[in-house]
PDB file of N, CA and C in Angstrom:
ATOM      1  N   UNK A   1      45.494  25.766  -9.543  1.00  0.00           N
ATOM      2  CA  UNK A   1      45.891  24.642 -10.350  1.00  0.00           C
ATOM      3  C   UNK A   1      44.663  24.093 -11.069  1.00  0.00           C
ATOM      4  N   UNK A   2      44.747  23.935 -12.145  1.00  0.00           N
ATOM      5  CA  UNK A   2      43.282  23.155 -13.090  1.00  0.00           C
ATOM      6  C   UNK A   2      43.590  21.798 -13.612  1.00  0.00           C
ATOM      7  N   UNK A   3      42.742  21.379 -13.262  1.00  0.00           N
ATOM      8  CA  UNK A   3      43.233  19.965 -13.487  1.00  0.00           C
ATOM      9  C   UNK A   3      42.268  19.211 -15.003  1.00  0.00           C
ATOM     10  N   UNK A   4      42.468  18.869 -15.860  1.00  0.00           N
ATOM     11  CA  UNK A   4      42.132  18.860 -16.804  1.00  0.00           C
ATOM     12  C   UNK A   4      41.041  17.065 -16.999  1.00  0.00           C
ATOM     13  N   UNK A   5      40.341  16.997 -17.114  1.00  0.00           N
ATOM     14  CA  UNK A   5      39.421  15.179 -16.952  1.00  0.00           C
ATOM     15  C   UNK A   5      38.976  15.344 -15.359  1.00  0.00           C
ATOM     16  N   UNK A   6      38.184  14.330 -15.514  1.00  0.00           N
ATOM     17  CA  UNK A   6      38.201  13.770 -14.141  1.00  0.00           C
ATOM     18  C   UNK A   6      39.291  13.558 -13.499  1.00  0.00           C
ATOM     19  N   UNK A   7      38.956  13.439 -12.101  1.00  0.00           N
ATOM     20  CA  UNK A   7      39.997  12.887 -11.113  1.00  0.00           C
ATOM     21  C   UNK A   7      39.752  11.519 -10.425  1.00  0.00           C
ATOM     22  N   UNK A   8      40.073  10.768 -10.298  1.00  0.00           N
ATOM     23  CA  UNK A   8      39.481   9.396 -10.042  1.00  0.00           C
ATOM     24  C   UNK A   8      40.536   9.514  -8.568  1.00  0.00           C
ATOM     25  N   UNK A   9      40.091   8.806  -7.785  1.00  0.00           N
ATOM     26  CA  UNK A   9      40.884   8.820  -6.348  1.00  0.00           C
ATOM     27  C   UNK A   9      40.452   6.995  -5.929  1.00  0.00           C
ATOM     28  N   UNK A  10      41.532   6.547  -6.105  1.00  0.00           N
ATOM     29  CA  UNK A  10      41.550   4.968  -5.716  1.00  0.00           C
ATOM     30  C   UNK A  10      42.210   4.802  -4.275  1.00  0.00           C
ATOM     31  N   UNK A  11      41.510   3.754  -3.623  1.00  0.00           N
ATOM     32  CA  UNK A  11      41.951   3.249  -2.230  1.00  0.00           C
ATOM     33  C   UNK A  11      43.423   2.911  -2.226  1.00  0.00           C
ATOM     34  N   UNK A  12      44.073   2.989  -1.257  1.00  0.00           N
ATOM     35  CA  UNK A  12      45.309   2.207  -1.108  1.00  0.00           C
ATOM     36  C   UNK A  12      45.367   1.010  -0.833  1.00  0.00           C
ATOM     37  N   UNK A  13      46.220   0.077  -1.634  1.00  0.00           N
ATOM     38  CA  UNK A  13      46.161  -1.151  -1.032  1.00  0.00           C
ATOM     39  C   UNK A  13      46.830  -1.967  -0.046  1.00  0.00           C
ATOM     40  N   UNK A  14      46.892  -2.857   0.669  1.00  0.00           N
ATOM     41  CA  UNK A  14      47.643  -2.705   1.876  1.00  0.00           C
ATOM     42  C   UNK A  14      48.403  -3.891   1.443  1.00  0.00           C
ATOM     43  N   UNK A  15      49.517  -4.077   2.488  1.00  0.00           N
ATOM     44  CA  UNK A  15      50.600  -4.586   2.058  1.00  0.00           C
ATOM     45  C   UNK A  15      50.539  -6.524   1.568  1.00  0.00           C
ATOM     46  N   UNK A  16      49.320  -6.802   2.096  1.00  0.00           N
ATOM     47  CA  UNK A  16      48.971  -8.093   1.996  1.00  0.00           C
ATOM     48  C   UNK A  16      47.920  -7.971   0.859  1.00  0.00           C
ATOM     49  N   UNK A  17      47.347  -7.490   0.525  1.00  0.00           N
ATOM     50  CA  UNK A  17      46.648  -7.197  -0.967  1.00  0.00           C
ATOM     51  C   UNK A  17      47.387  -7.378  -2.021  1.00  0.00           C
ATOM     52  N   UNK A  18      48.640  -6.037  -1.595  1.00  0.00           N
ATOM     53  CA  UNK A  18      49.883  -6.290  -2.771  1.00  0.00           C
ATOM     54  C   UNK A  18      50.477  -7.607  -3.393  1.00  0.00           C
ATOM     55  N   UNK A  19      50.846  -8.144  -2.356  1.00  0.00           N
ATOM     56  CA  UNK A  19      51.189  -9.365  -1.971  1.00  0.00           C
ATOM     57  C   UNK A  19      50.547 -10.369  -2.694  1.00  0.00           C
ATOM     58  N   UNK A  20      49.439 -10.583  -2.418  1.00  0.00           N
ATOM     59  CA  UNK A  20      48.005 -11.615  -2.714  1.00  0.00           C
ATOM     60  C   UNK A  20      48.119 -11.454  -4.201  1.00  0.00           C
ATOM     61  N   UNK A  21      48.086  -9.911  -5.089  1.00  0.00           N
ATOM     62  CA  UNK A  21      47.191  -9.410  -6.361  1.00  0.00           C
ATOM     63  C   UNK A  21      48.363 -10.340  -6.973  1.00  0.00           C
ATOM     64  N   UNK A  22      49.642  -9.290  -6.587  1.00  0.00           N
ATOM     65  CA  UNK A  22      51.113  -9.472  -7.439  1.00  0.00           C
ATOM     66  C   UNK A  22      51.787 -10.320  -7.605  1.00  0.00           C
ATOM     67  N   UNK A  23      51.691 -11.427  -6.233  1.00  0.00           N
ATOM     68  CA  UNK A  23      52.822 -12.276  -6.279  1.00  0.00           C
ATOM     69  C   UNK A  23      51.939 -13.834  -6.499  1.00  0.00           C
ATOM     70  N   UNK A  24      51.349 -14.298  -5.365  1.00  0.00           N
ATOM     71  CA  UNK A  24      50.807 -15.151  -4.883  1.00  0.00           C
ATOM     72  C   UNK A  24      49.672 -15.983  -5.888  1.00  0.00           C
ATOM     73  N   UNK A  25      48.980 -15.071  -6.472  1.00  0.00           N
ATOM     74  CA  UNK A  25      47.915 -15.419  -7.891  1.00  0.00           C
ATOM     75  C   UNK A  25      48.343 -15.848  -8.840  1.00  0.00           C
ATOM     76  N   UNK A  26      49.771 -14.820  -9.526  1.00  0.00           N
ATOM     77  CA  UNK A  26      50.246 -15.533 -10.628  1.00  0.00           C
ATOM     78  C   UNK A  26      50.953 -16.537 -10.635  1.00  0.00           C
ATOM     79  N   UNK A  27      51.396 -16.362  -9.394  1.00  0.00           N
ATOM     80  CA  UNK A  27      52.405 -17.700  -8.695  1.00  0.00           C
ATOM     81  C   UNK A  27      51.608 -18.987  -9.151  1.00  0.00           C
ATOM     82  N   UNK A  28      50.323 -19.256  -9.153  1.00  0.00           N
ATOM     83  CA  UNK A  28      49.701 -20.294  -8.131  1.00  0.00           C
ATOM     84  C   UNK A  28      49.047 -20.517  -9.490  1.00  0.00           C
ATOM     85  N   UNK A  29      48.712 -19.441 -10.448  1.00  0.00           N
ATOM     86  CA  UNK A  29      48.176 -19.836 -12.085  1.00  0.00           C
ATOM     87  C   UNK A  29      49.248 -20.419 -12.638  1.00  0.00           C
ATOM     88  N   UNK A  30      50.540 -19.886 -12.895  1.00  0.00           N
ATOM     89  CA  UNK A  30      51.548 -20.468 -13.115  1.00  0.00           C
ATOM     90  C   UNK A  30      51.882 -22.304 -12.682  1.00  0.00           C
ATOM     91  N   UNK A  31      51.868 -22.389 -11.775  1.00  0.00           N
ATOM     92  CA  UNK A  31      51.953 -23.544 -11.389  1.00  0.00           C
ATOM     93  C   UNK A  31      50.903 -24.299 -11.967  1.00  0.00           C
ATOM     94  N   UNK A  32      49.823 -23.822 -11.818  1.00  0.00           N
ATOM     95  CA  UNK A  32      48.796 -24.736 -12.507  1.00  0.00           C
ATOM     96  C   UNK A  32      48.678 -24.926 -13.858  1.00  0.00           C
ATOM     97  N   UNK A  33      49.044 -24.128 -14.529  1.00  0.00           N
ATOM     98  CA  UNK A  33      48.880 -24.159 -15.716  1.00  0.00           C
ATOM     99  C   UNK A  33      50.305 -24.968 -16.522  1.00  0.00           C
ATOM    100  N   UNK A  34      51.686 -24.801 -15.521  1.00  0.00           N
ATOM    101  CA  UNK A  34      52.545 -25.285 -16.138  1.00  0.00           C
ATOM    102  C   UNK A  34      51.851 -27.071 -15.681  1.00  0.00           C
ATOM    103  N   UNK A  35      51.437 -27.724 -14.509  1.00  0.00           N
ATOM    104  CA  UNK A  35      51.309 -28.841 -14.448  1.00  0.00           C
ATOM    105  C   UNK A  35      50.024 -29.191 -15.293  1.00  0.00           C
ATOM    106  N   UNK A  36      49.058 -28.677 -15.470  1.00  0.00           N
ATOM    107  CA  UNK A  36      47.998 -29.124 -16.877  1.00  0.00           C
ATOM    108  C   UNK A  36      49.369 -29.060 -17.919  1.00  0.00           C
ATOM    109  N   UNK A  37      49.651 -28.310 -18.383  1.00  0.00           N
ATOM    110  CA  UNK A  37      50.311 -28.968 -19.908  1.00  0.00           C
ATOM    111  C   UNK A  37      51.484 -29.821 -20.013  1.00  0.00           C
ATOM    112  N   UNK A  38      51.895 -30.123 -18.870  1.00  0.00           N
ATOM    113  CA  UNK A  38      53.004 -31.498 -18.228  1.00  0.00           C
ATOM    114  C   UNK A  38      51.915 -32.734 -18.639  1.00  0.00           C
ATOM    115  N   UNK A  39      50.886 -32.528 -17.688  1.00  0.00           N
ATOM    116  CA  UNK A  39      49.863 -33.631 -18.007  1.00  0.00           C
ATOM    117  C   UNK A  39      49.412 -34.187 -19.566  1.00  0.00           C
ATOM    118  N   UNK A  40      49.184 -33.010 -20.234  1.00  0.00           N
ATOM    119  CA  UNK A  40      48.457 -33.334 -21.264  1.00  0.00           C
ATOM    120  C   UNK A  40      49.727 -33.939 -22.558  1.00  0.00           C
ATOM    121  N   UNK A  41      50.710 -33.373 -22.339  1.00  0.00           N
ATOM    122  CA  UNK A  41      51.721 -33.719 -23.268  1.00  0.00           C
ATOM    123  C   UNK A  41      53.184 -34.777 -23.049  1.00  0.00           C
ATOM    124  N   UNK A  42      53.202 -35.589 -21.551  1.00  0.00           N
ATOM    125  CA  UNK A  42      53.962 -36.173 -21.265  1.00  0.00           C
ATOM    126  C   UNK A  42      53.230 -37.525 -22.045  1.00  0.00           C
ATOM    127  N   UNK A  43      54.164 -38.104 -22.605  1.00  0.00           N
ATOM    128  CA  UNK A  43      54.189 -39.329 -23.249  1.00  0.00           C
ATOM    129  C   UNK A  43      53.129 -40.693 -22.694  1.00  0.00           C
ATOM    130  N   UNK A  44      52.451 -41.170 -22.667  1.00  0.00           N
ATOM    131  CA  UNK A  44      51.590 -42.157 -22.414  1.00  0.00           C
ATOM    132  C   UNK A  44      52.517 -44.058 -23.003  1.00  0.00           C
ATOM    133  N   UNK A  45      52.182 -44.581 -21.973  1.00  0.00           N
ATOM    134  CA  UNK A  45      52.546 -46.226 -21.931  1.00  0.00           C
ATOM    135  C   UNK A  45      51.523 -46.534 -22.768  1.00  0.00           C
ATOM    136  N   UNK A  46      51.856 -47.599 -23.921  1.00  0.00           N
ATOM    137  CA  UNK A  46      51.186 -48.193 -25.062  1.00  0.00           C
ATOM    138  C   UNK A  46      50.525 -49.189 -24.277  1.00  0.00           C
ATOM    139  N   UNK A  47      49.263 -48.991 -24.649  1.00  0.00           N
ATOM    140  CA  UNK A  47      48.230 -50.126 -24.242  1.00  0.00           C
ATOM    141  C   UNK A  47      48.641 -51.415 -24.730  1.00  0.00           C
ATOM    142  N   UNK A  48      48.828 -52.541 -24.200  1.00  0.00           N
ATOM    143  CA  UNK A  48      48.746 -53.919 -24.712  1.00  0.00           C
ATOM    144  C   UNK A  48      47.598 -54.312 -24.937  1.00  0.00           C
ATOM    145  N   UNK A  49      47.624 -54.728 -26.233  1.00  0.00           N
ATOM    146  CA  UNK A  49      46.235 -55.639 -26.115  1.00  0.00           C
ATOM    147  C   UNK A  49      46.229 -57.221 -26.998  1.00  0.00           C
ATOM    148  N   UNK A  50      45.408 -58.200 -26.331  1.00  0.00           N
ATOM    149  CA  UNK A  50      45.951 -59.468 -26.802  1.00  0.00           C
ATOM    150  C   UNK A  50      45.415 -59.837 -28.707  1.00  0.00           C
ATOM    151  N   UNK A  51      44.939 -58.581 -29.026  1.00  0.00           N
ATOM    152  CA  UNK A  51      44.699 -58.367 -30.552  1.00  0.00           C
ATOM    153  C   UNK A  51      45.969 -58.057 -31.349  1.00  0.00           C
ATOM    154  N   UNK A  52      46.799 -57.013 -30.866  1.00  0.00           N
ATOM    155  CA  UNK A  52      47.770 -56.530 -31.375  1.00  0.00           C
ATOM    156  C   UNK A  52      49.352 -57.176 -30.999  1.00  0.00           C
ATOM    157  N   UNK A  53      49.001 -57.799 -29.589  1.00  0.00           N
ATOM    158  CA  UNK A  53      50.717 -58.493 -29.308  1.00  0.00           C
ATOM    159  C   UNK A  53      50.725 -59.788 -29.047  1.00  0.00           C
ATOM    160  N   UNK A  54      51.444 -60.972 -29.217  1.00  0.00           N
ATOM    161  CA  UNK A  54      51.350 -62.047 -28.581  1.00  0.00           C
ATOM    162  C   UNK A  54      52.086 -62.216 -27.773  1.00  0.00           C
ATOM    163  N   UNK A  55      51.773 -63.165 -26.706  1.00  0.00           N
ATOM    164  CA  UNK A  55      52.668 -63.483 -25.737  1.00  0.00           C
ATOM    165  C   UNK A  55      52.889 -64.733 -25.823  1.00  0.00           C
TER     166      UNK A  55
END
């Protein structure tokens, strides 16, 4: 059999690696990233100030 390029031979990864790479990381960017742009774009309470309103 001839095998044509290199052959590259990578480790196996074990079932908690899988886990960690695939699920758990993007999970956890996801979350973060959806609550930064909750933060940055949820509506803000108008400052009072005794220049602009009377009481």
């Amino acid at each position: 059999m001839r095998n044509e390029g290199p052959i590259v031979e990578y480790t196996q990864m074990s079932v908690l690696e899988t886990t960690v790479t695939f699920f758990v990381v993007p999970t956890i960017m996801f979350v973060v990233i959806s609550v930064l742009a909750y933060a940055m774009s949820k509506p803000r309470k108008a400052k009072t100030s005794a220049i602009t309103s009377i009481e």
